[in-house]
C-alpha atoms as a PDB file:
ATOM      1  CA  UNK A   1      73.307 -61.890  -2.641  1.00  0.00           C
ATOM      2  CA  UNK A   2      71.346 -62.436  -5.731  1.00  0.00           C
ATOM      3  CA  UNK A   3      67.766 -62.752  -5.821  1.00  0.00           C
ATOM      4  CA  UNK A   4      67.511 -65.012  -9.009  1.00  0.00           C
ATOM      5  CA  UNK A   5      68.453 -68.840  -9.259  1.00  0.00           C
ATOM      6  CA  UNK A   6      71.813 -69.109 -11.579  1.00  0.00           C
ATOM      7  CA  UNK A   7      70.982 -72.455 -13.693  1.00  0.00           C
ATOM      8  CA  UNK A   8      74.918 -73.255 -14.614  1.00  0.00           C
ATOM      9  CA  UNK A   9      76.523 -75.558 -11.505  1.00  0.00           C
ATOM     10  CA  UNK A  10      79.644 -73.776 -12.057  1.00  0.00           C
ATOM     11  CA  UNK A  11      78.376 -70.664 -11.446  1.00  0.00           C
ATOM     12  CA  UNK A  12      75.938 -71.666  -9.071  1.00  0.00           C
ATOM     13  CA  UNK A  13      78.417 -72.932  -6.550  1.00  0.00           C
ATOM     14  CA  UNK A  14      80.895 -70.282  -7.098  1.00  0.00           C
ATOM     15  CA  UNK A  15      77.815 -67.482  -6.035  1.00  0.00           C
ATOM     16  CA  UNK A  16      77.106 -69.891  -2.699  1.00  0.00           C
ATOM     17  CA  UNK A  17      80.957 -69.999  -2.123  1.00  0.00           C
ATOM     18  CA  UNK A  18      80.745 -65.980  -2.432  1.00  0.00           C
ATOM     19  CA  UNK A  19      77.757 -65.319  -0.669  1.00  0.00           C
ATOM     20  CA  UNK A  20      79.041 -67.057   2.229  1.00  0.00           C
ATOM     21  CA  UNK A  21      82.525 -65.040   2.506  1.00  0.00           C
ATOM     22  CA  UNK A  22      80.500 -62.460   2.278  1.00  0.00           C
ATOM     23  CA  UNK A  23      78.368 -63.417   5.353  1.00  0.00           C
ATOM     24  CA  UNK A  24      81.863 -64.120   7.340  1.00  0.00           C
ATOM     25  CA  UNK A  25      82.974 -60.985   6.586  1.00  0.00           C
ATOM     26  CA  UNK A  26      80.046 -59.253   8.058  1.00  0.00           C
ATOM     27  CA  UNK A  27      79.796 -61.194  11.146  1.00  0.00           C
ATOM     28  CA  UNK A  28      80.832 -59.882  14.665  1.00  0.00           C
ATOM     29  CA  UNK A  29      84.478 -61.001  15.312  1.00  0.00           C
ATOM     30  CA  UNK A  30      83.365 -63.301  18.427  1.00  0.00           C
ATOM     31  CA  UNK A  31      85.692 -66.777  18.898  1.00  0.00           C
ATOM     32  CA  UNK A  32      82.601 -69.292  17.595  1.00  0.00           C
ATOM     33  CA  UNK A  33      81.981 -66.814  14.359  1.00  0.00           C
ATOM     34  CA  UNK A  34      85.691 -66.682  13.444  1.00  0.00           C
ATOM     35  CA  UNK A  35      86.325 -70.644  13.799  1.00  0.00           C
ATOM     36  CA  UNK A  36      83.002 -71.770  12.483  1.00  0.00           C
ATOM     37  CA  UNK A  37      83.544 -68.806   9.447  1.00  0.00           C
ATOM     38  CA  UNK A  38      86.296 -70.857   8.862  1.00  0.00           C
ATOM     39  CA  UNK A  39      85.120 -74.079   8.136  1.00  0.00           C
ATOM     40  CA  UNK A  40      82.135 -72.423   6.488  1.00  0.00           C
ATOM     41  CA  UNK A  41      84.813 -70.971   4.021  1.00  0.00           C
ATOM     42  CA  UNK A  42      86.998 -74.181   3.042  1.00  0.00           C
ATOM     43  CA  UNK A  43      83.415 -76.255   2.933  1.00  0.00           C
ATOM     44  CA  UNK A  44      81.690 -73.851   0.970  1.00  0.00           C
ATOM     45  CA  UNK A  45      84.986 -73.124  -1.339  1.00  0.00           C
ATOM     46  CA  UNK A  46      85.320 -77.160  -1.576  1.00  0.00           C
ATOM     47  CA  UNK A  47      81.669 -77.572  -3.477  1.00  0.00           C
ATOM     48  CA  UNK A  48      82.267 -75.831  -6.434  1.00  0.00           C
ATOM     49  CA  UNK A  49      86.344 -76.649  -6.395  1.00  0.00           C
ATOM     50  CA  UNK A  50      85.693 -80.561  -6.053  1.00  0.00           C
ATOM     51  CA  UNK A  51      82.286 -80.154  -8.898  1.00  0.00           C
ATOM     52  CA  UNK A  52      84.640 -78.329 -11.080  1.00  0.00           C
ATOM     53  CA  UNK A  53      87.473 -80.986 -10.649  1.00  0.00           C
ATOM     54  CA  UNK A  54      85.015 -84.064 -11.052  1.00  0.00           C
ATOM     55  CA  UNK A  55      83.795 -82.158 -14.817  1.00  0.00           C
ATOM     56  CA  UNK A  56      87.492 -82.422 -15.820  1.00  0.00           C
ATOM     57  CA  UNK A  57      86.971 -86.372 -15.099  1.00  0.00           C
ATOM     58  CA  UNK A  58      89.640 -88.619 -15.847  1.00  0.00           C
ATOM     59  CA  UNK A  59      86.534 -91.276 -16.282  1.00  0.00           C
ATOM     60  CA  UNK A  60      83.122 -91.713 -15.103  1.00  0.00           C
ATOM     61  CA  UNK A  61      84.307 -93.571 -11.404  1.00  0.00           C
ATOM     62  CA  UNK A  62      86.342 -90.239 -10.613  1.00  0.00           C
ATOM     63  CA  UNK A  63      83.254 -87.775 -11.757  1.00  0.00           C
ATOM     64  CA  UNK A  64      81.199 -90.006  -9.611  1.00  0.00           C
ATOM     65  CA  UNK A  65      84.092 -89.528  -6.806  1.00  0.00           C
ATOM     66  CA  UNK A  66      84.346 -85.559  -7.035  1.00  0.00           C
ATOM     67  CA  UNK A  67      80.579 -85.258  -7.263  1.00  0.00           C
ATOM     68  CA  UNK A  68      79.953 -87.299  -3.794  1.00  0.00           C
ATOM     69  CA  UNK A  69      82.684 -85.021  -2.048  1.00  0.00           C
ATOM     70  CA  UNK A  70      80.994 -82.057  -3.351  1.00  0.00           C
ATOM     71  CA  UNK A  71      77.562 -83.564  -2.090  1.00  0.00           C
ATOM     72  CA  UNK A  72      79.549 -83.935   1.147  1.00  0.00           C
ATOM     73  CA  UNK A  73      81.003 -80.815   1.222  1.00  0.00           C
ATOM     74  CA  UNK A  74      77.344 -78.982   0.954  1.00  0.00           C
ATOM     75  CA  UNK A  75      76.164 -80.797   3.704  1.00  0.00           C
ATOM     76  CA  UNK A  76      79.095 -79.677   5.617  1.00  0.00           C
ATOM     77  CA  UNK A  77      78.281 -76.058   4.660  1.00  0.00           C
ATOM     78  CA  UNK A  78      74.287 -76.442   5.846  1.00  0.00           C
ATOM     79  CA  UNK A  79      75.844 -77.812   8.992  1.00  0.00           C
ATOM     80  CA  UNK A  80      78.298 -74.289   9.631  1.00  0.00           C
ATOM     81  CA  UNK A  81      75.881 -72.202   8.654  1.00  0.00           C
ATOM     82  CA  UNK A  82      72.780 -73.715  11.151  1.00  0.00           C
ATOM     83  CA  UNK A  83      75.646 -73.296  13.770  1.00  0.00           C
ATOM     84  CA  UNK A  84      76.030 -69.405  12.810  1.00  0.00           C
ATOM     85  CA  UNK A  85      71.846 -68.662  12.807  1.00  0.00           C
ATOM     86  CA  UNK A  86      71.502 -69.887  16.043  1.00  0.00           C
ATOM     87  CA  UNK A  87      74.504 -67.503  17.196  1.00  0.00           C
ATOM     88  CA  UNK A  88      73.827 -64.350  15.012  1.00  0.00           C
ATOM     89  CA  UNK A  89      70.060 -63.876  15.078  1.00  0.00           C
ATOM     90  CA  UNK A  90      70.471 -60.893  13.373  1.00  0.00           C
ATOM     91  CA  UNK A  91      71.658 -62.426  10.513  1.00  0.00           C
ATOM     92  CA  UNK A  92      68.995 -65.309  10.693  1.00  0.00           C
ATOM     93  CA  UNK A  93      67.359 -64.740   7.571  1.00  0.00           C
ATOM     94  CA  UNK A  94      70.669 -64.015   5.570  1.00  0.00           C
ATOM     95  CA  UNK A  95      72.002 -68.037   6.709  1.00  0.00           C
ATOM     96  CA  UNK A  96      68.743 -69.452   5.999  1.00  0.00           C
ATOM     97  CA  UNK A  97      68.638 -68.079   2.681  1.00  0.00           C
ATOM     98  CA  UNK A  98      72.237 -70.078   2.278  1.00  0.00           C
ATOM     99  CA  UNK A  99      70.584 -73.114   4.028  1.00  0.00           C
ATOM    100  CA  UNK A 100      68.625 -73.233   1.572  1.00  0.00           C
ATOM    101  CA  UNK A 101      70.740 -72.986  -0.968  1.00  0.00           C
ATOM    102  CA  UNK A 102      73.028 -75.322   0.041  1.00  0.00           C
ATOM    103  CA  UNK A 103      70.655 -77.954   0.714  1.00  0.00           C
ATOM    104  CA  UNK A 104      69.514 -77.034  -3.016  1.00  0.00           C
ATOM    105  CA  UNK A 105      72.874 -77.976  -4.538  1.00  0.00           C
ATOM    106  CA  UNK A 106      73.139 -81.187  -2.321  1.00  0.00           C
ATOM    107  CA  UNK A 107      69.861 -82.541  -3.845  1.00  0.00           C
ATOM    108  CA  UNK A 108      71.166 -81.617  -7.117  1.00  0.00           C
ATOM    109  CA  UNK A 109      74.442 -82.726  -6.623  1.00  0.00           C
ATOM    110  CA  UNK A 110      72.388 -86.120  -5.575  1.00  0.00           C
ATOM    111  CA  UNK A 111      70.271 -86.151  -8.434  1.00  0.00           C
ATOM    112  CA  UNK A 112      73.562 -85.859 -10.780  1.00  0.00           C
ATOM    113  CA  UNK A 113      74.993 -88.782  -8.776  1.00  0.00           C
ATOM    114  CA  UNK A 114      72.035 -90.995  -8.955  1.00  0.00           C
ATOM    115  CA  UNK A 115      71.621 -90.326 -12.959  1.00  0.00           C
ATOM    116  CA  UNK A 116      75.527 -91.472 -13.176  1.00  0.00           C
ATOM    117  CA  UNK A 117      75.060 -94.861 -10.763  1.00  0.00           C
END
C-alpha cells in the first residue's frame, strides 16, 4: 500500500483497485471473505474502469453517466470492505485505511459531478 496520496484519478483508482486485491489475497479463505472478496474485487475494479470510460466521453451527459456509476461503485466498495473489518480484526486497520480511501474518491468523484451539473 502506498503511504502518499497519488493526485491523477486514473492512477488513483487503479492503486485502490490494487490495494484491495491485494487485501483479498491475504485474507483467510473462510466462505464470507471469499464471496464478499468478490464483490470487493468487481466494485473496486468498476471505479477506475467506469472513470476511465466516462474520460473517453462520447459527450458531457455520458461523462456525467460513467462518473455517477463510478461514485456508485465506491460506495459499493466502502460497503465490502466495512463487511470484511468487522470479520478480520486483524486486518482492521489495513480496510480502514481503504475506507478511507474509498470514501475519498466518492467525494471527489461527487465534487467532479457537481462541477459538470
Amino acid at each position: 500500500m502506498r503511504t502518499t496520496k497519488t493526485f491523477n484519478l486514473e492512477d488513483r483508482t487503479y492503486e485502490f483497485a490494487r490495494d484491495c486485491r491485494f487485501l483479498v489475497k491475504d485474507l483467510n479463505r473462510t466462505i464470507s471473505n471469499i464471496e464478499d472478496g468478490k464483490q470487493l474485487v468487481r466494485s473496486s475494479g468498476s471505479v477506475g474502469a467506469n472513470y476511465i470510460e466516462g474520460n473517453e466521453k462520447l459527450g458531457n451527459k455520458d461523462l456525467i453517466f460513467r462518473i455517477k456509476i463510478s461514485r456508485k461503485e465506491a460506495k459499493e466498495s466502502e460497503y465490502w470492505l466495512k463487511l470484511l473489518k468487522d470479520l478480520n480484526k486483524g486486518e482492521s486497520n489495513r480496510i480502514e485505511t481503504l475506507i478511507i480511501e474509498a470514501n475519498e474518491i466518492r467525494k471527489i468523484l461527487s465534487a467532479i459531478i457537481n462541477k459538470l451539473t
